[in-house]
Protein backbone atom coordinates (compact mmCIF):
# COMPACT_ATOMS: atom_id res chain seq x y z
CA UNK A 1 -9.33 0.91 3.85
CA UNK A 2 -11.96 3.24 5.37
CA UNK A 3 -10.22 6.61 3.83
CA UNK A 4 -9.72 4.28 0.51
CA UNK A 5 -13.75 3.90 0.67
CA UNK A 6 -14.39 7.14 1.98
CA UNK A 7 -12.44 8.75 -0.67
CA UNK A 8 -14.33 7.08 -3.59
CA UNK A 9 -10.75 5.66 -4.92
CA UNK A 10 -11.37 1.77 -4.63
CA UNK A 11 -12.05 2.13 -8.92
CA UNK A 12 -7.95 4.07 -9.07
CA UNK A 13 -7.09 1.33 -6.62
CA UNK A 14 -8.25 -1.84 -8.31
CA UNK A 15 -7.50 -0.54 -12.01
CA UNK A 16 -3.55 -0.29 -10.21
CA UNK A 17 -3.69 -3.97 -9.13
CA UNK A 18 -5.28 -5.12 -12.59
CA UNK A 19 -2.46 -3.45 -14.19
CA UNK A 20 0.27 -4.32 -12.64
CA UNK A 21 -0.87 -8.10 -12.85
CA UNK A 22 -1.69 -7.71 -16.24
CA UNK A 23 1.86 -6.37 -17.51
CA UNK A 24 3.22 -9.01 -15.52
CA UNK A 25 1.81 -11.77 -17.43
CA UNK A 26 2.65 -9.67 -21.17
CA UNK A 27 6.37 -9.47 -19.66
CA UNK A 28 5.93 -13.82 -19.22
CA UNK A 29 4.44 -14.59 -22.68
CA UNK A 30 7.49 -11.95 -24.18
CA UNK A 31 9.84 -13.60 -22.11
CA UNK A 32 9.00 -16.90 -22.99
CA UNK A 33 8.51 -15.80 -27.11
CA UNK A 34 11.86 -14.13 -26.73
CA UNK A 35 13.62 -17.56 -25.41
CA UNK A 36 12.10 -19.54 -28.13
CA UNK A 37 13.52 -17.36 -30.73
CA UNK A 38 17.28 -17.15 -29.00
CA UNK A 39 18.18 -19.03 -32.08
CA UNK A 40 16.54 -16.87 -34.61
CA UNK A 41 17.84 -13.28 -35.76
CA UNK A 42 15.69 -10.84 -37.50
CA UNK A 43 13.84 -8.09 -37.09
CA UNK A 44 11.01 -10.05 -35.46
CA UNK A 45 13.47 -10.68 -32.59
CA UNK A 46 14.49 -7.00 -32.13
CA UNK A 47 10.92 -5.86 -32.06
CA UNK A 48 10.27 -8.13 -29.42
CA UNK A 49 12.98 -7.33 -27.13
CA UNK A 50 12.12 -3.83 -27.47
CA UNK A 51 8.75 -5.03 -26.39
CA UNK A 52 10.37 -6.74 -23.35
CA UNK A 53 12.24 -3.72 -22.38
CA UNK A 54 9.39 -1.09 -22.48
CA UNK A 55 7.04 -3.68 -20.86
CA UNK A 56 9.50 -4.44 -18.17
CA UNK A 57 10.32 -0.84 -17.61
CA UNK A 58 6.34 -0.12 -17.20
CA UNK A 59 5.96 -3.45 -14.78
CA UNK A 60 8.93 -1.87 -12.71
CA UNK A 61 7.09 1.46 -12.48
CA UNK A 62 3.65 0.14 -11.86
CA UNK A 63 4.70 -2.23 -8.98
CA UNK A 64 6.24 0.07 -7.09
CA UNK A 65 3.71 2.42 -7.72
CA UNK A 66 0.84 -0.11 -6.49
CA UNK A 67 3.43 -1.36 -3.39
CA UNK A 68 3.82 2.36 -2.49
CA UNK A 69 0.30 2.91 -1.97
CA UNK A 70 0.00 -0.14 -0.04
CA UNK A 71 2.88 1.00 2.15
CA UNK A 72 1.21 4.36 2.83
CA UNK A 73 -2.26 2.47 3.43
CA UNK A 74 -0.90 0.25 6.13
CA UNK A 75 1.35 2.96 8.35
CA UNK A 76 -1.35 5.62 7.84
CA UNK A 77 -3.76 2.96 9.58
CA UNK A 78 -0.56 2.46 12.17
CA UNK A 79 -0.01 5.82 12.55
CA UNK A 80 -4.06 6.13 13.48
CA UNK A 81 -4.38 3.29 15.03
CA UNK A 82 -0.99 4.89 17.39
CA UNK A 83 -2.98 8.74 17.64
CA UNK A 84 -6.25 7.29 19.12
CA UNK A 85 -4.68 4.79 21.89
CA UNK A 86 -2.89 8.15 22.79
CA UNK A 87 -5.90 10.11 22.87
CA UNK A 88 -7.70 7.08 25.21
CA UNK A 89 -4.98 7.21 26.72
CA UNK A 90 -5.19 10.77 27.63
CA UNK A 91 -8.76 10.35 28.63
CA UNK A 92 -7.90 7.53 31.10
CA UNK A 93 -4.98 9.78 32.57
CA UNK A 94 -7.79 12.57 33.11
CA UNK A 95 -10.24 9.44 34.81
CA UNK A 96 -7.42 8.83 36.93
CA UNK A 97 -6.18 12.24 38.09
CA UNK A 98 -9.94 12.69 38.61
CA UNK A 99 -10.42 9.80 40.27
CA UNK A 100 -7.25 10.71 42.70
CA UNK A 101 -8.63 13.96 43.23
CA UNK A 102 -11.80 12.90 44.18
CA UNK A 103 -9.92 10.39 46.65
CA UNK A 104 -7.92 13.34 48.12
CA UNK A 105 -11.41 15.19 48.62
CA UNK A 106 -12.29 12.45 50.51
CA UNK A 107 -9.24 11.78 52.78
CA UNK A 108 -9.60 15.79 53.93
CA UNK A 109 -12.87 15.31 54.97
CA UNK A 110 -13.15 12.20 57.09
C-alpha cells in the first residue's frame, strides 16, 4: 500500500474497485429485467441480452483485472517483507561472527 501511495495510483486504484462494483450491480438489474421478460419475445428482449452479454463480458474482464492487482499488491509486500528479514538477517550473522571473533580474540589472550 506504501508503493500504491508512493506511486500516486490510489485515484487508478479506486476508479478499478468502483467499476467493477458498479458493472456488477448493471449485470443484477439486466439479469433480473431479462428473467421477467423470459415470457416475452421481441426485440426489447434481444437488446437486452446483448446488454447482458457485453456487460458480463466487461464484469469478467474488470474483476480479474482489479483481483490481479490485488494479487501482485499482497506477494510484492511478501516478497519485501521476505528480502528485508534476509537482509536483518544478514546483519545479525555479521553481529554474530563478530561477536565470535571478538570471543576468539579474547580466549588467545588470557
Amino acid at each position: 500500500m506504501k508503493e500504491i501511495r508512493q506511486n500516486h495510483v490510489n485515484g487508478i486504484f479506486k476508479y478499478q474497485l468502483y467499476e467493477s462494483l458498479i458493472i456488477s450491480f448493471i449485470v443484477l438489474i439486466l439479469s433480473i429485467f431479462l428473467q421477467i421478460s423470459i415470457n416475452y419475445s421481441g426485440k426489447l428482449e434481444e437488446i437486452l441480452f446483448e446488454c447482458w452479454v457485453f456487460c458480463v463480458s466487461y464484469f469478467a474482464f474488470s474483476t480479474y483485472r482489479i483481483i490481479n492487482l490485488l494479487l501482485k499488491i499482497i506477494f510484492a509486500t511478501d516478497a519485501q517483507e521476505q528480502i528485508s528479514k534476509n537482509e536483518k538477517s544478514e546483519e545479525q550473522k555479521r553481529q554474530q561472527l563478530h561477536h565470535i571473533n571478538k570471543l576468539n580474540r579474547q580466549e588467545k589472550n588470557n
